[in-house]
Structures are given as structure tokens and as C-alpha cells.
PDB file of N, CA and C in Angstrom:
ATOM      1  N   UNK A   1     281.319 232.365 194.580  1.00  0.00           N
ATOM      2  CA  UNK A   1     282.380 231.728 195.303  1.00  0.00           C
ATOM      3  C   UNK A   1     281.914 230.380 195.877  1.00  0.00           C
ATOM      4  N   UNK A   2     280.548 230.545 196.195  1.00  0.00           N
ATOM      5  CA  UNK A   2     280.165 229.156 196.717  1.00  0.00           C
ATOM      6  C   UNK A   2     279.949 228.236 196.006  1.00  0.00           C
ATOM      7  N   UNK A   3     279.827 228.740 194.786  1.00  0.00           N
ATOM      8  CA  UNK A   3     278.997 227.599 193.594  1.00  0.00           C
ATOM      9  C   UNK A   3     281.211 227.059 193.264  1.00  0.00           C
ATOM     10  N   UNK A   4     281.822 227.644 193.413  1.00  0.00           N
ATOM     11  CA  UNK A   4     283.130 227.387 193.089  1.00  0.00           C
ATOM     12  C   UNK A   4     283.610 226.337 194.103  1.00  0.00           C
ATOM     13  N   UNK A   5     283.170 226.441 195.426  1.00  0.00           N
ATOM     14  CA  UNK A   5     283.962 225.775 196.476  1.00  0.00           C
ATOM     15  C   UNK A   5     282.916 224.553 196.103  1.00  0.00           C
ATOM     16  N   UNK A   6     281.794 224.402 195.424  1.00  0.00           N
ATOM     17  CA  UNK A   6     280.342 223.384 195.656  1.00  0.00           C
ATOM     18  C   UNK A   6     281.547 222.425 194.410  1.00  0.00           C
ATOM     19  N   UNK A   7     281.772 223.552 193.497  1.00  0.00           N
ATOM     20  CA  UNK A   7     282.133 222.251 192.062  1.00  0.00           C
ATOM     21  C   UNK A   7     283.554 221.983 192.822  1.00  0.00           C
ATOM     22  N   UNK A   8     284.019 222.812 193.104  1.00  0.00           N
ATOM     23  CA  UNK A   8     285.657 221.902 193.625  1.00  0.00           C
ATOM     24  C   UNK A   8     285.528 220.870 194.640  1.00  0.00           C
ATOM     25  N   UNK A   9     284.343 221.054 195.554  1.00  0.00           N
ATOM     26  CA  UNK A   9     283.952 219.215 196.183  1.00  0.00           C
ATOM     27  C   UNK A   9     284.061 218.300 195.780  1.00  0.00           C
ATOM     28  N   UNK A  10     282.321 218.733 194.470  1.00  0.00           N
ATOM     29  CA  UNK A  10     282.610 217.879 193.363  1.00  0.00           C
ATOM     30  C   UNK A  10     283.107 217.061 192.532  1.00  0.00           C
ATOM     31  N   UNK A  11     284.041 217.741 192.685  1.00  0.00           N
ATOM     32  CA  UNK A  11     285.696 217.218 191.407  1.00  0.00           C
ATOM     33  C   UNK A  11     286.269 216.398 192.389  1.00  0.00           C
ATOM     34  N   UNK A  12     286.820 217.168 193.669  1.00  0.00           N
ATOM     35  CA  UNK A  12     287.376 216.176 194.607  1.00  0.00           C
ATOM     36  C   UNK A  12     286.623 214.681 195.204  1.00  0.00           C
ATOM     37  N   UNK A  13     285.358 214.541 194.874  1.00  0.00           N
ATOM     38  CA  UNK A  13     284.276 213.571 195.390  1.00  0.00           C
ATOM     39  C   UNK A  13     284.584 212.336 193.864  1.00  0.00           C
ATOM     40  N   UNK A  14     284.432 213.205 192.761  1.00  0.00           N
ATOM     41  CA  UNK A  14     284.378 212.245 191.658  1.00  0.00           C
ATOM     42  C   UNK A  14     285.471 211.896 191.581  1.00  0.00           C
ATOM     43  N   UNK A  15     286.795 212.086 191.864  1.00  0.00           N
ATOM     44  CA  UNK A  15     288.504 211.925 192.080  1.00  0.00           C
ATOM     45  C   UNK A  15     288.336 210.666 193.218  1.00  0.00           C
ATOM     46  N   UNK A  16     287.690 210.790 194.301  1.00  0.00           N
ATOM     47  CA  UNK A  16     287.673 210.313 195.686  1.00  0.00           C
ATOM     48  C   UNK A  16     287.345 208.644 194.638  1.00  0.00           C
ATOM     49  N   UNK A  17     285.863 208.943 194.150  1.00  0.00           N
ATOM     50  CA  UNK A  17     285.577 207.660 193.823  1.00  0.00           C
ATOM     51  C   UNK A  17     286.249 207.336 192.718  1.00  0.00           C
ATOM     52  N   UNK A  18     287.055 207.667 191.720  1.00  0.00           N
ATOM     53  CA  UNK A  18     288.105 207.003 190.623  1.00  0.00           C
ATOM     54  C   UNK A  18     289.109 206.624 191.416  1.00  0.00           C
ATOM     55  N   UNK A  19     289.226 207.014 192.566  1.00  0.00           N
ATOM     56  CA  UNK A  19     290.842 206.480 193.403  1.00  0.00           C
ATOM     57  C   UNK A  19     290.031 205.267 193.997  1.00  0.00           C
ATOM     58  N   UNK A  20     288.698 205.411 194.278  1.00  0.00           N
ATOM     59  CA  UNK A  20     288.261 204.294 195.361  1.00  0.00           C
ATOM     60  C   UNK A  20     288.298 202.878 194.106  1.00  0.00           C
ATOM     61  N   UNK A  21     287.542 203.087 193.024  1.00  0.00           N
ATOM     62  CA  UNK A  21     287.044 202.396 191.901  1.00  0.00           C
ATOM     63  C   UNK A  21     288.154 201.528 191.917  1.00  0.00           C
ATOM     64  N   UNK A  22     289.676 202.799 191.111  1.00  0.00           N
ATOM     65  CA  UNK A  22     291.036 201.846 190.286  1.00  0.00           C
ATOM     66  C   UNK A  22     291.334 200.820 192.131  1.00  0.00           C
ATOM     67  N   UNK A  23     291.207 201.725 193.215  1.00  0.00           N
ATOM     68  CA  UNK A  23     291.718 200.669 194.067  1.00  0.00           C
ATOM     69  C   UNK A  23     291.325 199.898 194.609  1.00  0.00           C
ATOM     70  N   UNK A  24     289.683 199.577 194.371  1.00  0.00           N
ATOM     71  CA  UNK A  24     289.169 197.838 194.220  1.00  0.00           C
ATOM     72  C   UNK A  24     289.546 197.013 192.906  1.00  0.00           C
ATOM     73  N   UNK A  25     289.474 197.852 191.958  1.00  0.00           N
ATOM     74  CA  UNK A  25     290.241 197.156 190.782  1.00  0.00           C
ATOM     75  C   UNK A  25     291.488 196.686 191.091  1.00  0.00           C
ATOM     76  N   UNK A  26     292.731 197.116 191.660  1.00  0.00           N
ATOM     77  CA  UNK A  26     294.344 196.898 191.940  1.00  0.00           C
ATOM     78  C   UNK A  26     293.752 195.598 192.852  1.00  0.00           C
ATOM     79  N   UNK A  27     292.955 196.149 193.683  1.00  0.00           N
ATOM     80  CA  UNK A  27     292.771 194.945 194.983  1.00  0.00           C
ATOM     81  C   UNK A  27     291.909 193.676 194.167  1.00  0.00           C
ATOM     82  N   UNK A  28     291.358 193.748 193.435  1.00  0.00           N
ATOM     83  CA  UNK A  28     290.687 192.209 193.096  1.00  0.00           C
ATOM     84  C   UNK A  28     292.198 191.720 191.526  1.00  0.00           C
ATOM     85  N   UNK A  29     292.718 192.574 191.353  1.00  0.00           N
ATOM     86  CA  UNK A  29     293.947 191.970 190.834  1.00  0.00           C
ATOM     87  C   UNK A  29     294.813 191.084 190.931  1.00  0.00           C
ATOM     88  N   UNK A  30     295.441 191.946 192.611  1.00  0.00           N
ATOM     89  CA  UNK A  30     296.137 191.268 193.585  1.00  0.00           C
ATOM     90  C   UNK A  30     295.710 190.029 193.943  1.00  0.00           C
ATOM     91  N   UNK A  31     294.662 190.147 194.590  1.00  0.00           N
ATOM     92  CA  UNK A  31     293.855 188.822 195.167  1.00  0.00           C
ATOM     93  C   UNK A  31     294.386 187.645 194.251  1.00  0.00           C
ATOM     94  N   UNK A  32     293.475 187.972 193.057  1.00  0.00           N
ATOM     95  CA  UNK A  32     293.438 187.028 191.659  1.00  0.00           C
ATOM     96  C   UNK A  32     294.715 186.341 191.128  1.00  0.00           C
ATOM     97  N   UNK A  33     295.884 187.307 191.433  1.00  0.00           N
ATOM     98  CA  UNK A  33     297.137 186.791 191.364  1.00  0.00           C
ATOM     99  C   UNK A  33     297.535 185.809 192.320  1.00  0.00           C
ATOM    100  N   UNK A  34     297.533 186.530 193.676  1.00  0.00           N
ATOM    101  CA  UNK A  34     297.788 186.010 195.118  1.00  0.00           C
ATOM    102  C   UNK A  34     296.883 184.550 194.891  1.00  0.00           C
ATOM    103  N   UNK A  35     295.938 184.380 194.258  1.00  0.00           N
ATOM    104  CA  UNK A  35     295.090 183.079 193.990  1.00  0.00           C
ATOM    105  C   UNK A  35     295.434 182.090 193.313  1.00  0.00           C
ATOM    106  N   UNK A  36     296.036 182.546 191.816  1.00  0.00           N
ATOM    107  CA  UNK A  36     297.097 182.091 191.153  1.00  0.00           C
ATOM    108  C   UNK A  36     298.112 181.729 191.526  1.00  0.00           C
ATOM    109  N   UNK A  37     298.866 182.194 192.529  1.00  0.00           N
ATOM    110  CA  UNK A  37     300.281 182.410 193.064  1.00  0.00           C
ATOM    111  C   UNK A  37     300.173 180.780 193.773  1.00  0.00           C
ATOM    112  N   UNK A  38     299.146 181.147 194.464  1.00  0.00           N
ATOM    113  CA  UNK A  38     298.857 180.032 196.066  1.00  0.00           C
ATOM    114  C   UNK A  38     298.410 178.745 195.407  1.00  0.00           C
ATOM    115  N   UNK A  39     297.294 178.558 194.213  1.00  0.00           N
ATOM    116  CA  UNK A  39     297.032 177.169 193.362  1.00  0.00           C
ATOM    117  C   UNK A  39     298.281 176.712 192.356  1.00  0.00           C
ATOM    118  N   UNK A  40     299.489 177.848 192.488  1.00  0.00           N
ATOM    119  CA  UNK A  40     300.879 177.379 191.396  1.00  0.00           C
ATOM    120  C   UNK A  40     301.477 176.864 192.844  1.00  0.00           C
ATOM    121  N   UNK A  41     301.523 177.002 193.692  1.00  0.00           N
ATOM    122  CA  UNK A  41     302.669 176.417 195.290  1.00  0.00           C
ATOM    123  C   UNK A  41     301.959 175.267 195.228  1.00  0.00           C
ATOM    124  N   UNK A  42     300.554 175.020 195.427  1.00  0.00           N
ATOM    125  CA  UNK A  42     299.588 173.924 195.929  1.00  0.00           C
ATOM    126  C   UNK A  42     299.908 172.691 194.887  1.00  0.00           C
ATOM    127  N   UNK A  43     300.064 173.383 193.470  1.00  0.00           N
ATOM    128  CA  UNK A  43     300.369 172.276 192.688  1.00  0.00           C
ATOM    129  C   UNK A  43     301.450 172.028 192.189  1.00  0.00           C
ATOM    130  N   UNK A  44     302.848 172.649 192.509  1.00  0.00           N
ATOM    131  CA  UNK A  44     304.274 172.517 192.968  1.00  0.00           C
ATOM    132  C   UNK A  44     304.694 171.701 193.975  1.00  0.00           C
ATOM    133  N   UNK A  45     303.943 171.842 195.032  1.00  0.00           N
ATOM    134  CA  UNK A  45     304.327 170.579 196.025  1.00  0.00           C
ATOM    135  C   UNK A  45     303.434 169.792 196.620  1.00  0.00           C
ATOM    136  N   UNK A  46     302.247 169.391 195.524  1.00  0.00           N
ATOM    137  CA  UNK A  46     301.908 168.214 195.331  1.00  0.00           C
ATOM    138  C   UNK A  46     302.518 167.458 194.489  1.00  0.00           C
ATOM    139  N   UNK A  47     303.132 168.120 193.346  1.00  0.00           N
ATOM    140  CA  UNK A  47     303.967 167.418 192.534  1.00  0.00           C
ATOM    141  C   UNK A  47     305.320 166.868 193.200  1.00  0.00           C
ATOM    142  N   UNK A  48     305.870 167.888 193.998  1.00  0.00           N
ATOM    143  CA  UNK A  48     307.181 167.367 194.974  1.00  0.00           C
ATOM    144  C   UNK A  48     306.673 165.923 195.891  1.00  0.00           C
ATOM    145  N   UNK A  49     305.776 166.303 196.701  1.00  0.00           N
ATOM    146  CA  UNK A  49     305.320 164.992 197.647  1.00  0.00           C
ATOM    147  C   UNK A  49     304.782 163.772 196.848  1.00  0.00           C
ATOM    148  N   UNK A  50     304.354 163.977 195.544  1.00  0.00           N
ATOM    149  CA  UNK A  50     304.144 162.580 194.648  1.00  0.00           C
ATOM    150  C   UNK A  50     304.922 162.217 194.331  1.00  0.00           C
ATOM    151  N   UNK A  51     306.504 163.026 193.856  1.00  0.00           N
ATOM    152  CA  UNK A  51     307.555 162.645 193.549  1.00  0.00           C
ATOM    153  C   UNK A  51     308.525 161.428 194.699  1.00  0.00           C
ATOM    154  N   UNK A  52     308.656 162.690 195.582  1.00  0.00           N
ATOM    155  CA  UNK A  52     309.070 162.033 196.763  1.00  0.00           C
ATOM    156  C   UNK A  52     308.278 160.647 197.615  1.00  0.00           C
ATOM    157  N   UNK A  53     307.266 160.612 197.249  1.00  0.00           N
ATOM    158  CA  UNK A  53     306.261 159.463 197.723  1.00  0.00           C
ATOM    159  C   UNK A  53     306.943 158.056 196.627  1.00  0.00           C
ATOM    160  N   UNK A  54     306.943 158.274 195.577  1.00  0.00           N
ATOM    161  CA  UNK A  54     307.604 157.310 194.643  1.00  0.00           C
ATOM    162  C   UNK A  54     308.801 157.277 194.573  1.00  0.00           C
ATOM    163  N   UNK A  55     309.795 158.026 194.653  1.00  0.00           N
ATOM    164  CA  UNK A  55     310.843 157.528 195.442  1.00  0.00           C
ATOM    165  C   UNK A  55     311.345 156.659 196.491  1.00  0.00           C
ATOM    166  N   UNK A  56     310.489 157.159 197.572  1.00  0.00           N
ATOM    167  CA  UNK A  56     310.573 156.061 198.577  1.00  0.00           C
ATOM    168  C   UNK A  56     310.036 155.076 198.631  1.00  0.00           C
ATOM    169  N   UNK A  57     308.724 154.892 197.829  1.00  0.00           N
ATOM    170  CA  UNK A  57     308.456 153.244 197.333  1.00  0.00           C
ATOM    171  C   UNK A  57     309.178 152.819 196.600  1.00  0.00           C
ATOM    172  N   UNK A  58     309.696 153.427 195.648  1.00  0.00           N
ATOM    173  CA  UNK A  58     310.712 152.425 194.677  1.00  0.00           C
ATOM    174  C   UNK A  58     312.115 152.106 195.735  1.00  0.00           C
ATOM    175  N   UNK A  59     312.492 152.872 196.395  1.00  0.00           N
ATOM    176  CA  UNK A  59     313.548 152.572 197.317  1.00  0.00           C
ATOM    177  C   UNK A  59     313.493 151.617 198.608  1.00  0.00           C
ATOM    178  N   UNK A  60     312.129 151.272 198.771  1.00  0.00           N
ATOM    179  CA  UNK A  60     311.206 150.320 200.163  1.00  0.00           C
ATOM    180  C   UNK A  60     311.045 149.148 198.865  1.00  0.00           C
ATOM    181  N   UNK A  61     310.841 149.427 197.877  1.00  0.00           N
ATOM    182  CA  UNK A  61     310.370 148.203 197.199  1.00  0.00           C
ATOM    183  C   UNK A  61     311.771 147.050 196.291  1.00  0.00           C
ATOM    184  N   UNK A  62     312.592 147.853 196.188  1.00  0.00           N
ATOM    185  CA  UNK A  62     314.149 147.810 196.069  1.00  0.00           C
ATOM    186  C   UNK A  62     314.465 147.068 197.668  1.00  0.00           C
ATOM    187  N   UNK A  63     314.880 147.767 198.246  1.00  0.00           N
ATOM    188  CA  UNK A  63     314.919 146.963 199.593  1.00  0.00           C
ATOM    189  C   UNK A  63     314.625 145.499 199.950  1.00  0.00           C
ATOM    190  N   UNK A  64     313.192 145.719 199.743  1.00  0.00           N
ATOM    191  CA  UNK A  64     312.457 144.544 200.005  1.00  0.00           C
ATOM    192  C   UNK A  64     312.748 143.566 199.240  1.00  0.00           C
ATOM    193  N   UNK A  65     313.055 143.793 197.759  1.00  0.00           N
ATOM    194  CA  UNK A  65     313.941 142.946 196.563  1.00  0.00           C
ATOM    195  C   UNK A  65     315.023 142.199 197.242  1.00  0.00           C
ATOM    196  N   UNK A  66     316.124 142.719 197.677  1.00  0.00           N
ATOM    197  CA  UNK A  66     317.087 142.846 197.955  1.00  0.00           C
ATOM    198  C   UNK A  66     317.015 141.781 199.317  1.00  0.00           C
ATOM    199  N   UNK A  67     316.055 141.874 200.054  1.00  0.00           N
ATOM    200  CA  UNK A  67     315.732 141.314 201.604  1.00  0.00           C
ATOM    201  C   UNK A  67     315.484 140.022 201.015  1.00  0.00           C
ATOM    202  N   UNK A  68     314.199 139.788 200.214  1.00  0.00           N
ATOM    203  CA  UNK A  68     313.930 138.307 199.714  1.00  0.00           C
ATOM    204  C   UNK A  68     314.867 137.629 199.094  1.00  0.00           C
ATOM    205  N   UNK A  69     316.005 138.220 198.100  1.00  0.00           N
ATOM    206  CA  UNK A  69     316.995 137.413 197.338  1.00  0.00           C
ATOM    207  C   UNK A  69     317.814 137.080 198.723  1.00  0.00           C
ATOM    208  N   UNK A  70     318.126 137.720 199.770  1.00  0.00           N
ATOM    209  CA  UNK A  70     318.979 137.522 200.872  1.00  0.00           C
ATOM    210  C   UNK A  70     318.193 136.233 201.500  1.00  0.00           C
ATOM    211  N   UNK A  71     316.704 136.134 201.846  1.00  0.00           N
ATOM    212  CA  UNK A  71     316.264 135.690 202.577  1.00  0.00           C
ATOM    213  C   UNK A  71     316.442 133.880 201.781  1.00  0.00           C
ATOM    214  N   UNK A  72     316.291 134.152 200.208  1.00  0.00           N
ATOM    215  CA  UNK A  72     315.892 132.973 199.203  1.00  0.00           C
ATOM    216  C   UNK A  72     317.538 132.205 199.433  1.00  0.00           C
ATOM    217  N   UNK A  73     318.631 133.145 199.194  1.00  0.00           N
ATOM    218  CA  UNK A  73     319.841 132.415 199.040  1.00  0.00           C
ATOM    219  C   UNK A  73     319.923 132.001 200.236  1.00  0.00           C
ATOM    220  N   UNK A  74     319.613 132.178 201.646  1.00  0.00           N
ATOM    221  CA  UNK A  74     320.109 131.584 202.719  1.00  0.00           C
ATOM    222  C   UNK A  74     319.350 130.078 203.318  1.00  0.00           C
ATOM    223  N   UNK A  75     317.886 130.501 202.626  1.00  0.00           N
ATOM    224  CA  UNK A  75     317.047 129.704 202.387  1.00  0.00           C
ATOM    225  C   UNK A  75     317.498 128.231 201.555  1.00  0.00           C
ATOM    226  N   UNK A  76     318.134 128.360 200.182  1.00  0.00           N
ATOM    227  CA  UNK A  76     318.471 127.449 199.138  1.00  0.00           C
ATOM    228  C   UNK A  76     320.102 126.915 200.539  1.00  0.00           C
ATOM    229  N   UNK A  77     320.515 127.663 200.435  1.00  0.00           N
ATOM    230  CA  UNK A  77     321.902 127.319 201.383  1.00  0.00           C
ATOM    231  C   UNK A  77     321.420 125.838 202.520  1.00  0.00           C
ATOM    232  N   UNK A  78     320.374 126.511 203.482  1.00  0.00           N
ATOM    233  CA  UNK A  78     320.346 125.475 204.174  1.00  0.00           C
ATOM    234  C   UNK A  78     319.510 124.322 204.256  1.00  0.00           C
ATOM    235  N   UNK A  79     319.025 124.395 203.035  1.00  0.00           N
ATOM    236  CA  UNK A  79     318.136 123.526 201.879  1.00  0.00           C
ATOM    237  C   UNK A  79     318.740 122.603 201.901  1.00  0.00           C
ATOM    238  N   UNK A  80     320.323 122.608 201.144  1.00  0.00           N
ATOM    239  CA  UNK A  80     321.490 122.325 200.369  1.00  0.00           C
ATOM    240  C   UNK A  80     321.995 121.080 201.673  1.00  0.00           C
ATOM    241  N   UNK A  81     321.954 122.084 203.317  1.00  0.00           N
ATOM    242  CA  UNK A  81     323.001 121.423 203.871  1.00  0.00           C
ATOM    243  C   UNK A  81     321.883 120.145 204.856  1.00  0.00           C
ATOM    244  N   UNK A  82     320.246 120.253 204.667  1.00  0.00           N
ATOM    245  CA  UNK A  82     319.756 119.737 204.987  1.00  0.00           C
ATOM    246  C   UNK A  82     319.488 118.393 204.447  1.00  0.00           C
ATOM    247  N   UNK A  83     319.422 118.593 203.082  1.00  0.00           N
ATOM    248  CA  UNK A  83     319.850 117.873 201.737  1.00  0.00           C
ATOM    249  C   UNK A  83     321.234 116.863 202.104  1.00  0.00           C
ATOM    250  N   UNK A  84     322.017 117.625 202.298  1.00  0.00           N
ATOM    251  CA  UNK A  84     323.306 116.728 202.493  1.00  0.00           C
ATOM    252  C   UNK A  84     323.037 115.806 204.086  1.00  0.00           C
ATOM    253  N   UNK A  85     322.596 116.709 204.788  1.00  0.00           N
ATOM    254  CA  UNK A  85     322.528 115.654 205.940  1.00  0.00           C
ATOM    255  C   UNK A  85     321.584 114.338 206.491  1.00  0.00           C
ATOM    256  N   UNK A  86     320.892 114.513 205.401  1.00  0.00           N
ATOM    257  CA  UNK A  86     319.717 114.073 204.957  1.00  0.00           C
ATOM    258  C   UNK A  86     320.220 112.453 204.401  1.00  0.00           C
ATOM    259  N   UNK A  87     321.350 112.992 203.276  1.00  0.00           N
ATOM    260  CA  UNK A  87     321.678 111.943 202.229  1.00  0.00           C
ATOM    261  C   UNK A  87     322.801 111.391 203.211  1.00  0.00           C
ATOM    262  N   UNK A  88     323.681 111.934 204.017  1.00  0.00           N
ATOM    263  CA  UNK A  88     324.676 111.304 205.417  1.00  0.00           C
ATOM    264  C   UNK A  88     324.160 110.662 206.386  1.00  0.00           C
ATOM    265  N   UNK A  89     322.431 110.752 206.781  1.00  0.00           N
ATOM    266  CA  UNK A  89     322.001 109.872 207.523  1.00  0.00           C
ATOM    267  C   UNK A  89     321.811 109.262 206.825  1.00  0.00           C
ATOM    268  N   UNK A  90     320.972 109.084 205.569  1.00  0.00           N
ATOM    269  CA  UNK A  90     320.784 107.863 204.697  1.00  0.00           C
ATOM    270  C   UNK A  90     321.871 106.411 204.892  1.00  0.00           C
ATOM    271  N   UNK A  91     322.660 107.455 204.209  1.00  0.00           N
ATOM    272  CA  UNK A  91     323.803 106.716 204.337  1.00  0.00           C
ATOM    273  C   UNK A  91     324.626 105.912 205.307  1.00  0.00           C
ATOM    274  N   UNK A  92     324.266 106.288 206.202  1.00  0.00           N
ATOM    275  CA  UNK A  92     324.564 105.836 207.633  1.00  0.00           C
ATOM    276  C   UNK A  92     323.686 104.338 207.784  1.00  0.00           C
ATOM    277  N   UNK A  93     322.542 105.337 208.153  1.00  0.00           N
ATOM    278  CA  UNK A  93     321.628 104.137 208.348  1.00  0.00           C
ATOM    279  C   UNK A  93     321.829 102.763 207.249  1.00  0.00           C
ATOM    280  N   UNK A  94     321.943 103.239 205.862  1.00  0.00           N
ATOM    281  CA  UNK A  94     322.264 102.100 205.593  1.00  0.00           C
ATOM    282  C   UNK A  94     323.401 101.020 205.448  1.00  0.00           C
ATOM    283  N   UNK A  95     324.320 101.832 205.995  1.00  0.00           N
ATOM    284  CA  UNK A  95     325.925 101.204 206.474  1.00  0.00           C
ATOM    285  C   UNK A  95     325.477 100.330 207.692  1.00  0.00           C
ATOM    286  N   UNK A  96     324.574 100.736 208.565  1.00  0.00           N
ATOM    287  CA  UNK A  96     324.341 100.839 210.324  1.00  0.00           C
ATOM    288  C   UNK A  96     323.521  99.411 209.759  1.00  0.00           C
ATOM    289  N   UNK A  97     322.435  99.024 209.467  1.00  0.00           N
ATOM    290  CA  UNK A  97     321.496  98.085 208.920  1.00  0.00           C
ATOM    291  C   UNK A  97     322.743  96.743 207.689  1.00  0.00           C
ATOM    292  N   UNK A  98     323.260  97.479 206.622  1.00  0.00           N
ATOM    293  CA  UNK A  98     324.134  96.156 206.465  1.00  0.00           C
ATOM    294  C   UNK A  98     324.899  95.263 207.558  1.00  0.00           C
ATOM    295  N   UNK A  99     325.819  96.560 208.688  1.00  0.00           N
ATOM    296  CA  UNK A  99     326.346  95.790 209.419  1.00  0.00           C
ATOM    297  C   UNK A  99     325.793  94.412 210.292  1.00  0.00           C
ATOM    298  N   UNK A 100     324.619  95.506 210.222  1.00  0.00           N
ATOM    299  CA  UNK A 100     323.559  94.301 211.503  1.00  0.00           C
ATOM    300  C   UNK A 100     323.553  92.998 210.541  1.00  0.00           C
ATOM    301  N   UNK A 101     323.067  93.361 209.291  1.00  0.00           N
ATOM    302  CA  UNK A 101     322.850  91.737 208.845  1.00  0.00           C
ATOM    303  C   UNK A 101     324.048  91.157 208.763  1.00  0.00           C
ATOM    304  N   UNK A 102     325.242  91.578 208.309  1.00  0.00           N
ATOM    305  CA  UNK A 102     326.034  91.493 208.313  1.00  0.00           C
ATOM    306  C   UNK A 102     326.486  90.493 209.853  1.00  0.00           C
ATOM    307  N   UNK A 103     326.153  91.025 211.203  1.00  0.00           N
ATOM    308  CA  UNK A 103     326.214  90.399 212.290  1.00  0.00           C
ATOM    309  C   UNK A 103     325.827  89.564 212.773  1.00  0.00           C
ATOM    310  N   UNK A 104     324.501  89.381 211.855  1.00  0.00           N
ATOM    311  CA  UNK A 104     322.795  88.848 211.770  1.00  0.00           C
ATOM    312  C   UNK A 104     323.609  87.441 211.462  1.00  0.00           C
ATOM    313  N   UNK A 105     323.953  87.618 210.465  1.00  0.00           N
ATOM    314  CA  UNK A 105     324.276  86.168 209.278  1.00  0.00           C
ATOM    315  C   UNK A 105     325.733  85.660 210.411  1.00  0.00           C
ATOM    316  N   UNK A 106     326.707  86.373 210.498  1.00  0.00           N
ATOM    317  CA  UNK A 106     327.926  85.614 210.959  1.00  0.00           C
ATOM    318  C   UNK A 106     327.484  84.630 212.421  1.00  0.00           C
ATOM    319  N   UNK A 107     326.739  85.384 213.222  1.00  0.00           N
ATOM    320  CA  UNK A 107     326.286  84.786 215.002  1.00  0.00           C
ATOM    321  C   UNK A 107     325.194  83.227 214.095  1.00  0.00           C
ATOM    322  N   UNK A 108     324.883  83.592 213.074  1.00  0.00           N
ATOM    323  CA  UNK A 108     324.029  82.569 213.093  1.00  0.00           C
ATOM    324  C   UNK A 108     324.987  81.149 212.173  1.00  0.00           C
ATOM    325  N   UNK A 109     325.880  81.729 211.363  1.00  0.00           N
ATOM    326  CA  UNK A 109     326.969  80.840 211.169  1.00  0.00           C
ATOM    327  C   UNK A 109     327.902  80.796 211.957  1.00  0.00           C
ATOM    328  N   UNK A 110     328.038  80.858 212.797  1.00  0.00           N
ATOM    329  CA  UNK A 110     329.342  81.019 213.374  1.00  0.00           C
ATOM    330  C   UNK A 110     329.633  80.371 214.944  1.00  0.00           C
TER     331      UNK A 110
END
């Protein structure tokens, strides 16, 4: 009877360690997946934040396009009207200077 209760330990001891064995096996599975799982997220939204990172430069760099053509046309604009006022003093002045000789010559004939 004892040698019966000794082997049914036995059996239950070598059972104990096939349950212990398969369930470090299940557990370095898991892990290995869970490892997999976590380097597929890591390189899912690094791919999202590179995405999104170039987005918003192309949309800051668009912008900024957009700012300089604003900045260039207002620029050429008062280019244009500096230009003109430029060529209206000219013009002046040299209306302003004929007259004088113009005044120059008559006081001295006259």
C-alpha cells in the first residue's frame, strides 16, 4: 500500500512538473508575443508621429509660401507707389526749377 501511495506521489510530482514545464512554456510565449505586440504599437506610432510631423511642415511651409507672396505683392505695391512719387517729385522739381529760370530770365529782361 505504501509503495502505491510512494508511486501515486510520483505520478502526481511528474504531472506537477509537466504543468510547471508547459506553463513556463505558455508564459515565455505570451511574453514573446506581448513583445511583438508592444515593438508592432512602437512602430505604428512612430509611423503616425512621422506622418503627422510632415504634415505640419508641409502645412507651416505652405503658410510661410503664402506669407512671403503676401509680404512680396505688398512689397512690389509700394515699390510701384514710391516709384510714382518719386517720378511726381521729379517732375515737380523740374516744373519748380523751369519756372525759376523762367523768372530768372523775365526780372532780368524786364
Amino acid at each position: 500500500m505504501e509503495e502505491q501511495v510512494i508511486e501515486r506521489l510520483m505520478q502526481i510530482d511528474d504531472r506537477a512538473v509537466e504543468i510547471s514545464t508547459d506553463r513556463e512554456k505558455q508564459l515565455a510565449e505570451m511574453e514573446r508575443r506581448y513583445k511583438e505586440e508592444e515593438q508592432k504599437m512602437i512602430r505604428d506610432f512612430s509611423k503616425m508621429i512621422e506622418d503627422e510631423t510632415h504634415k505640419t511642415v508641409q502645412s507651416i511651409m505652405q503658410q510661410a509660401e503664402e506669407e512671403v507672396k503676401n509680404i512680396n505683392a505688398r512689397t512690389e505695391k509700394i515699390l510701384e507707389r514710391m516709384e510714382q512719387d518719386f517720378e511726381r517729385t521729379c517732375k515737380d522739381m523740374a516744373g519748380e526749377i523751369l519756372k525759376r529760370i523762367f523768372d530768372i530770365k523775365r526780372e532780368a529782361h524786364g
